[in-house]
Protein backbone atom coordinates (compact mmCIF):
# COMPACT_ATOMS: atom_id res chain seq x y z
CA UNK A 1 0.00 0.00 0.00
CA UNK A 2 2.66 2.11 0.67
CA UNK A 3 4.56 1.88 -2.48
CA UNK A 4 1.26 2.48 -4.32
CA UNK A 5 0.51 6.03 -2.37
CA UNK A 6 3.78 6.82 -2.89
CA UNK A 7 3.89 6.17 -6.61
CA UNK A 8 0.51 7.60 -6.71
CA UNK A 9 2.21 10.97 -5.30
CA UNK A 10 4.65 10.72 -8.26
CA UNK A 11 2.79 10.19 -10.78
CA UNK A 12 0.19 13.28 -9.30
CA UNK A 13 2.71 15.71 -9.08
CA UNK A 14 4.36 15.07 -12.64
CA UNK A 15 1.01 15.79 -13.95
CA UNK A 16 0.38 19.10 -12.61
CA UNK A 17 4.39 19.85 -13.15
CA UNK A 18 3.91 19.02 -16.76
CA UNK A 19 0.08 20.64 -16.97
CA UNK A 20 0.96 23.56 -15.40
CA UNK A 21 4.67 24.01 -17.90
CA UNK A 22 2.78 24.15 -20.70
CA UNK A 23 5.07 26.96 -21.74
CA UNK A 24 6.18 26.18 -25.37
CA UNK A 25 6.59 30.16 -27.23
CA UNK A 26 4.38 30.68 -30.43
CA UNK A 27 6.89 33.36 -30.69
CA UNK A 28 9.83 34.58 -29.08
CA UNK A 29 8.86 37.54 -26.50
CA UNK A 30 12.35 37.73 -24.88
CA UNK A 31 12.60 41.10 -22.95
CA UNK A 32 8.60 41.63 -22.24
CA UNK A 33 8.24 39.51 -19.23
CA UNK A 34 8.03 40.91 -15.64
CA UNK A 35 10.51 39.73 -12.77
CA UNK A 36 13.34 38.42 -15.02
CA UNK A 37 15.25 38.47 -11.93
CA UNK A 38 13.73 34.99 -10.96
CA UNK A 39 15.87 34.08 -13.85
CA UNK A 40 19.29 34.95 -12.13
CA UNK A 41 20.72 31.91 -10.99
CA UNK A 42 22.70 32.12 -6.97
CA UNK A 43 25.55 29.75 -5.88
CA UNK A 44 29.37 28.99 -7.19
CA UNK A 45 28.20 25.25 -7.68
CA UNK A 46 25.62 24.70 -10.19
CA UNK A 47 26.68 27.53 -11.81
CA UNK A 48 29.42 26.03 -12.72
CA UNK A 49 28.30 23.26 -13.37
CA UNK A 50 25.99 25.23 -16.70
CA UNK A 51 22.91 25.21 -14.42
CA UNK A 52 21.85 21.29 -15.41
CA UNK A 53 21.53 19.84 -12.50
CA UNK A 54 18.10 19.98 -11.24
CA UNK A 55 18.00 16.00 -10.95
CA UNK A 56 21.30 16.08 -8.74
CA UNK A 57 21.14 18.98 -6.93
CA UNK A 58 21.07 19.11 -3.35
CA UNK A 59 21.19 20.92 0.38
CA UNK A 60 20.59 24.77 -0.12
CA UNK A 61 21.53 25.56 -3.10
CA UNK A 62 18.13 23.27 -4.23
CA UNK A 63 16.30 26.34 -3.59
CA UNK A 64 16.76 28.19 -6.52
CA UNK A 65 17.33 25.19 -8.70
CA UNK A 66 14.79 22.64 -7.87
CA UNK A 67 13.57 22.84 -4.21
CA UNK A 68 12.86 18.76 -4.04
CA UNK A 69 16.69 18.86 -3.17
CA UNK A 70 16.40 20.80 -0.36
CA UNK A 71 15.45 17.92 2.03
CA UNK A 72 18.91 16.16 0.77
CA UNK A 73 21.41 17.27 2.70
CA UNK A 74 24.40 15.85 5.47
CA UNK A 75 23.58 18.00 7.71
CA UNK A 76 20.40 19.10 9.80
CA UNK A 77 20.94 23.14 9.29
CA UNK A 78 22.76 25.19 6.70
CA UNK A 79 23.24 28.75 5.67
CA UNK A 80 24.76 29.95 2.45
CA UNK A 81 25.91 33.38 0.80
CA UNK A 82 26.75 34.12 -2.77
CA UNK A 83 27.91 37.12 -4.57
CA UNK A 84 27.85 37.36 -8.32
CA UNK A 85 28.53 39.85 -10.28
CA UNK A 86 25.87 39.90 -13.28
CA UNK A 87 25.46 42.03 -16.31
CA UNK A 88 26.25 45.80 -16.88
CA UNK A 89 27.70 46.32 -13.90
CA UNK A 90 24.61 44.58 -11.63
CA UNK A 91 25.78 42.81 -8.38
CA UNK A 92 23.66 40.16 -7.32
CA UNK A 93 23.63 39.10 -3.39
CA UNK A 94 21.62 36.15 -2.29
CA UNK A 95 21.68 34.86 1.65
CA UNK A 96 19.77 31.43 2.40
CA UNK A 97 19.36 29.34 5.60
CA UNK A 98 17.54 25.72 6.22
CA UNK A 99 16.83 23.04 8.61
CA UNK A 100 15.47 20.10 8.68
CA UNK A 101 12.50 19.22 10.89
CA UNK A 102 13.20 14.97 11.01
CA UNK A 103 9.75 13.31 9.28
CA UNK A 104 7.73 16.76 8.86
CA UNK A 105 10.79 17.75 5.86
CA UNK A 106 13.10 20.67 5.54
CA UNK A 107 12.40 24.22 5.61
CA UNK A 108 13.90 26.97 4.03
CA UNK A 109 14.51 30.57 3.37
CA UNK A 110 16.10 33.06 0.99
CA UNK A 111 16.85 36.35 -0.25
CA UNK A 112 17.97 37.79 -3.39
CA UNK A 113 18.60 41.22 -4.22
CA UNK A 114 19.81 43.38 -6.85
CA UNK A 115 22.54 46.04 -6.54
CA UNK A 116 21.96 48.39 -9.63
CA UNK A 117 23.54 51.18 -8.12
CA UNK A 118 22.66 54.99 -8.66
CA UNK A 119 21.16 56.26 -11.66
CA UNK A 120 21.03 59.99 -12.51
CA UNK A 121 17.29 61.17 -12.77
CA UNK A 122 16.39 62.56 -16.16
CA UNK A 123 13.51 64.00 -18.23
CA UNK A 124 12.26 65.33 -21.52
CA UNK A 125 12.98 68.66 -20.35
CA UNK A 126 16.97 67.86 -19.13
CA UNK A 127 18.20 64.78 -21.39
CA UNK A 128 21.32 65.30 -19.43
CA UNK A 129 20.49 64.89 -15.76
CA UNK A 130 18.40 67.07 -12.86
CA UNK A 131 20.61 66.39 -10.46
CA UNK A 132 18.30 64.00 -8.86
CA UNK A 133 19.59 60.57 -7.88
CA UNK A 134 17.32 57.04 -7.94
CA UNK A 135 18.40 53.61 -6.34
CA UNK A 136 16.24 50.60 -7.76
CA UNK A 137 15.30 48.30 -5.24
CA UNK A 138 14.61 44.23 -6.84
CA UNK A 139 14.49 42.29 -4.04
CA UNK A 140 12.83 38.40 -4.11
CA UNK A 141 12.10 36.63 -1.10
CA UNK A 142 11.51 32.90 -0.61
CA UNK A 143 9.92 30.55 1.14
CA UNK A 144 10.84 26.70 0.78
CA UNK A 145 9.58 23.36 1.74
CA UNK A 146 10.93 19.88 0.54
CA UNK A 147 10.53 16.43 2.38
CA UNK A 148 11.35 12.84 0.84
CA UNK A 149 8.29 10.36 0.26
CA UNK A 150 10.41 7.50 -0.19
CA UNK A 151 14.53 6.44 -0.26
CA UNK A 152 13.80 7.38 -3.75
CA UNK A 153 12.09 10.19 -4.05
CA UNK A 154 12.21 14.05 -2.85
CA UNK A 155 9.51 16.79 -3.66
CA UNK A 156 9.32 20.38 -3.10
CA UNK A 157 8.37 23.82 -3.35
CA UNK A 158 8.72 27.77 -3.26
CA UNK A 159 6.60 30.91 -2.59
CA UNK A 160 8.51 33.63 -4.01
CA UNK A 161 7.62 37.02 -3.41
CA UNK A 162 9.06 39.93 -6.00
CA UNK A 163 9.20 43.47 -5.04
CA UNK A 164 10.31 46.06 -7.68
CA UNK A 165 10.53 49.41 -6.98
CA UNK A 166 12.21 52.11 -8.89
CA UNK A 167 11.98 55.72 -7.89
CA UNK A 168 7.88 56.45 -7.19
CA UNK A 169 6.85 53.31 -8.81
CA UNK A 170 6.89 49.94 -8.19
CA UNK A 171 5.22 46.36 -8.22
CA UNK A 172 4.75 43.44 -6.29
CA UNK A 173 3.70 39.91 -7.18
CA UNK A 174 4.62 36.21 -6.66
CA UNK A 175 5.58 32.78 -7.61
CA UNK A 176 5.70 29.11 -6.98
CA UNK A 177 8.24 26.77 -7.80
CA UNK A 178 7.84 23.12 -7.69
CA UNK A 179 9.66 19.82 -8.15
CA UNK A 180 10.60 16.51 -7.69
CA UNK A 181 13.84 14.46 -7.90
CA UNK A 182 13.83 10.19 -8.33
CA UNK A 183 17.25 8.68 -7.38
CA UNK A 184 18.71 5.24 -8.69
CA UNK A 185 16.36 5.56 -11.81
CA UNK A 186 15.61 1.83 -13.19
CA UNK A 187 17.23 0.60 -10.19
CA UNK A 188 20.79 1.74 -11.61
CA UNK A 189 23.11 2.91 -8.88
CA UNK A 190 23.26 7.08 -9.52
CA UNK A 191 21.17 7.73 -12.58
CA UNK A 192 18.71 10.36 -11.44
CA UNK A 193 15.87 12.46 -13.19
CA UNK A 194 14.41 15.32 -12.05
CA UNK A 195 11.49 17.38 -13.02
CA UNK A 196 10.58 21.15 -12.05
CA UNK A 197 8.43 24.10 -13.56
CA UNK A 198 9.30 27.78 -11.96
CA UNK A 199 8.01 30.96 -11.76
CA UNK A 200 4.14 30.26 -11.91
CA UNK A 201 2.02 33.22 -10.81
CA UNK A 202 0.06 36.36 -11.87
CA UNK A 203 1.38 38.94 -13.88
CA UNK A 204 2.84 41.90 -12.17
CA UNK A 205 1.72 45.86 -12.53
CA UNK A 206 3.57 48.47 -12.07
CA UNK A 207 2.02 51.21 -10.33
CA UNK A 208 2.55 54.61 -7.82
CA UNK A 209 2.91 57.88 -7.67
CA UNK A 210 5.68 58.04 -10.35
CA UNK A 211 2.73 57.41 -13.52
CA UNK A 212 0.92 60.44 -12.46
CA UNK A 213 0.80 63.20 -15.24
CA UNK A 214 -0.97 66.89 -15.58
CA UNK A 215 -3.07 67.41 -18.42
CA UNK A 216 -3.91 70.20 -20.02
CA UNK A 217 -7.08 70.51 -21.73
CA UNK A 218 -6.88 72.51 -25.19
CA UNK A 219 -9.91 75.21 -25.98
CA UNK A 220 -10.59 75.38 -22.00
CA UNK A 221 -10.62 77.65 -19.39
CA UNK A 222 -9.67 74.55 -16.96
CA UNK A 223 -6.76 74.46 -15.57
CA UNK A 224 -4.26 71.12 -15.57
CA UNK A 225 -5.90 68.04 -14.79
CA UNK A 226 -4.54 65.53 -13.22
CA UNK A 227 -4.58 61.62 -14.34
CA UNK A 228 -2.13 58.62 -14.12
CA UNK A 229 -0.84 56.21 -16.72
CA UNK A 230 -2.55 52.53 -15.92
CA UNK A 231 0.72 50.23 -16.94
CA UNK A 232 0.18 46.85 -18.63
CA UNK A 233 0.19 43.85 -16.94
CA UNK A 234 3.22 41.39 -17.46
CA UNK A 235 3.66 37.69 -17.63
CA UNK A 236 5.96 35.81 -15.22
CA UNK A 237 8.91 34.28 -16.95
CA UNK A 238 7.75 30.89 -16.73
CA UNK A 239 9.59 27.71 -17.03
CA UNK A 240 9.59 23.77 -17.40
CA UNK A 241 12.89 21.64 -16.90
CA UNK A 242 13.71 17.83 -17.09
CA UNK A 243 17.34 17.33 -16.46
CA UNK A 244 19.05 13.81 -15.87
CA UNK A 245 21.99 12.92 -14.12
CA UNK A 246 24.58 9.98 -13.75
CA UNK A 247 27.39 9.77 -10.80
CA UNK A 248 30.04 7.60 -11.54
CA UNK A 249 32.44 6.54 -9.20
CA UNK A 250 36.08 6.31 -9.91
CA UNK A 251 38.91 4.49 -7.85
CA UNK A 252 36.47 3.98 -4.90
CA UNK A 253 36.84 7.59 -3.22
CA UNK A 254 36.37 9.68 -6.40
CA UNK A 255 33.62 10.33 -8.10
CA UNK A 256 32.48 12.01 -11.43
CA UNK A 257 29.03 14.14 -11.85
CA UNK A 258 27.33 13.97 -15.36
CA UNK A 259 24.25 16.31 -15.83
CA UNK A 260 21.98 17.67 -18.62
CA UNK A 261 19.00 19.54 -18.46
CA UNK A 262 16.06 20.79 -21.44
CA UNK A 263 14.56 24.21 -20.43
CA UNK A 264 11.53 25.24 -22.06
CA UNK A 265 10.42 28.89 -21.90
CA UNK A 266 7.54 30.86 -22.62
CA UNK A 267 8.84 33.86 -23.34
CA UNK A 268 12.04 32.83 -25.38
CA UNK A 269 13.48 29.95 -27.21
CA UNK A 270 14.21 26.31 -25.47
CA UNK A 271 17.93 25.65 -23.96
CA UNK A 272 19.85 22.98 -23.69
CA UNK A 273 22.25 22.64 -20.92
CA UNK A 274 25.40 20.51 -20.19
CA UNK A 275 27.48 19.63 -16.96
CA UNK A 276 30.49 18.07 -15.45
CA UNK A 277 31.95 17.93 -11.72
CA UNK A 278 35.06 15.75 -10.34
CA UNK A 279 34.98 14.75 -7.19
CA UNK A 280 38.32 14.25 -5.57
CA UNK A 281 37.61 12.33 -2.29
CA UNK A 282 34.78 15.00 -1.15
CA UNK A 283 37.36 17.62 -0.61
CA UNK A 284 38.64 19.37 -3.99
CA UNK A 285 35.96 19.97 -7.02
CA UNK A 286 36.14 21.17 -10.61
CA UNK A 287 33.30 21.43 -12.89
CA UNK A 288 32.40 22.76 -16.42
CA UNK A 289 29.31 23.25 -18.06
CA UNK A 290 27.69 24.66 -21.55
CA UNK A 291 24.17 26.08 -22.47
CA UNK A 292 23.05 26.47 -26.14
CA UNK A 293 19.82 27.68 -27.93
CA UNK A 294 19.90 26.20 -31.26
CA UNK A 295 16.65 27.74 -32.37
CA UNK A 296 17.42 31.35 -31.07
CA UNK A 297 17.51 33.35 -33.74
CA UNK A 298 20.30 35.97 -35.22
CA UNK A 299 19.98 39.56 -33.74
CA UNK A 300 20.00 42.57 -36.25
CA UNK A 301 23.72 42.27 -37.46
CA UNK A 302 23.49 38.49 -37.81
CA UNK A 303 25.18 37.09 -34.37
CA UNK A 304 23.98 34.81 -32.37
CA UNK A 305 21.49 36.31 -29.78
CA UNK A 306 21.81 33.91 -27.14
CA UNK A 307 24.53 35.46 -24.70
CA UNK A 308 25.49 32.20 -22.53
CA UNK A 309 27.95 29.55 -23.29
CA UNK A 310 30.82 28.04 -21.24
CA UNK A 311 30.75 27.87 -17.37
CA UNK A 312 33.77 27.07 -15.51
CA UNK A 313 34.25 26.05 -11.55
CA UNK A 314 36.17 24.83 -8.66
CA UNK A 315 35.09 24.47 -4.85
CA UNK A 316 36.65 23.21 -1.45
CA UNK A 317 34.33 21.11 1.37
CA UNK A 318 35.83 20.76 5.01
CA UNK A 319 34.36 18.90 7.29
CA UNK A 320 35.18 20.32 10.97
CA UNK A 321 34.19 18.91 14.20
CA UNK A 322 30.53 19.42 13.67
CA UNK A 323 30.49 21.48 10.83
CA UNK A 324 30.87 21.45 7.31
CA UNK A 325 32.39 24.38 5.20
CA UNK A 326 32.11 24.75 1.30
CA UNK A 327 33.80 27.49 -0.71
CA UNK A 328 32.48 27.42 -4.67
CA UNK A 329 33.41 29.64 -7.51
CA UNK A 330 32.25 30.18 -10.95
CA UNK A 331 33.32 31.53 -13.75
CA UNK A 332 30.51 32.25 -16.76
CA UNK A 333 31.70 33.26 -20.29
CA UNK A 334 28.90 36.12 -21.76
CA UNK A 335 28.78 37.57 -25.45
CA UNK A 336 28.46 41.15 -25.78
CA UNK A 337 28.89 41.79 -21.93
CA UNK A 338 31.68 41.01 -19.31
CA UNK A 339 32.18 37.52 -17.94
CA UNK A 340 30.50 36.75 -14.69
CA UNK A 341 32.05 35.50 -11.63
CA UNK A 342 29.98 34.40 -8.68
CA UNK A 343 31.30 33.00 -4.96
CA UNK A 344 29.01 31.51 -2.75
CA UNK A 345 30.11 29.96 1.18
CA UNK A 346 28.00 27.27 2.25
CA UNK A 347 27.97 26.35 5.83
CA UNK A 348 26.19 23.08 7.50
CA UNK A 349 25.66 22.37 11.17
């Protein structure tokens, strides 16, 4: 009986995972969706690793990549930090922490926000600056849960809540991420599959005091009359992945990490992702990945409009007495922009 609720469970949640990902693009919309910061991936790892390993991935970091993972972890609480710095000069700064609550599951919670610096107020009036000042605030905040229903099998979830707010106008909205993970696939030692659509929820609206005009009525006496702009509403970026792994060992204490991973989008064209991590004897790491969007068409000047490619990593675990450190960095090759480089600490009590 119990196998059968269990696979019952499975088979439940890959339906609504795959019914609620229906997100295949008539056309490509890349640029018009709300809250692309969901997109930003957090944590040296995966990162490195191309981003492919939503069957593998687990402890912490599972939050942003598939929270089923969550619940997998050596250790009964963790806390992580990453720093990454992102495109056009945009520093990214994520902070999570998680424990485990024994046969209830693991909880978690994060943080992610966006350092976009000044930016110098102007108008149609002065193109080059009133001497005003704005800091854009894009800050996403998480809730996680994750628990195992079997040896086998891990499922999970995340409220996300986005707040956007630049100058005297802003937004707020959320979204839920869910997923599941299935370990020793066919009953072969470390083949694992894992399934996980992101970002579901309402479209977002920007609105405040900052869309509020004067207008002046022509052939009146009247004087200005106030109105404000009513902004459109904006999709979520919505995704479905299916990634695979393998772990194969090697000498008996090493180990090497396979993973791939199909991304389908709604608002822009599929991806295809590719990963790699050695394992020498839990203590040293190096990874590499690749992404690729074969159907992503040419931009004006005929290059290659998909800006992400080769991923490179390394990382360090210590175990002390008690406690288990992990440093992890990342290094992300970008067209047209700067690479990226993102380090993340990981800490587990």
């Amino acid at each position: 009986m119990k196998k059968f609720i269990n696979k019952s469970s499975i088979l439940t949640l890959a339906v609504f995972l795959l019914a609620g990902g229906d997100t295949s693009a008539q056309e490509n919309r890349t640029g018009t969706n709300a809250a692309s910061e969901l997109l930003i991936p957090v944590g040296g790892r995966y990162i490195g690793m191309g981003g492919a390993s939503i069957a593998s991935v687990q402890g912490i970091e599972a939050i942003y990549w598939n929270p089923a993972g969550l619940n997998r972890s050596n250790y009964s609480a963790n806390a992580m930090f990453s720093y990454m710095r992102h495109l056009s000069d945009i520093n990214v700064n994520y902070v999570a922490v998680s424990a485990n609550f024994g046969g209830f599951g693991t909880l978690g919670f994060s943080l992610k926000s966006l350092n976009i610096g000044d930016i110098e107020v102007t108008t149609e009036d002065a193109p080059d600056g009133t001497g005003a000042v704005i800091s854009p605030q894009f800050i996403t905040t998480g809730l996680t849960y994750s628990r195992a229903l079997s040896d086998r099998v891990n499922v999970g979830a995340t409220l996300n809540v986005v707040s956007e707010n630049i100058d005297r106008v802003g937004a707020t909205g959320f979204a839920i991420d869910a997923g599941v993970q299935y370990s020793n696939l066919g009953k072969i030692d470390g083949l694992s599959i894992g399934v996980a659509v992101k970002n579901i929820g309402p479209a977002m609206q920007y609105g405040g005091a900052g869309l509020n005009r004067n207008s002046q009525p022509t052939n009146s006496d009247r004087g200005p009359s106030p109105y404000q702009i009513v902004a459109q509403k904006d999709e979520l970026p919505t995704t479905l992945e299916l990634g695979l792994s393998y772990a194969l060992p090697i000498g008996g204490k090493d180990e090497l990490l396979l993973t791939s991973l199909f991304q389908d989008n709604n608002f822009q064209e599929n991806v295809g992702r590719f990963g790699a991590e050695y394992n020498f004897r839990d203590l040293f790491f190096l990874r590499g990945g690749y992404s690729l969007s074969p159907d992503t068409p040419d931009d004006a000047v005929g290059e290659g409009a998909y800006i992400y490619g080769l991923t490179l990593g390394a990382g360090l675990h210590y175990d002390f007495t008690g406690l288990g450190i992990d440093i992890n960095y990342a290094y992300r090759d970008l067209a047209f922009f700067s690479s990226s480089n993102v380090l993340s600490v990981s800490l587990g009590f």
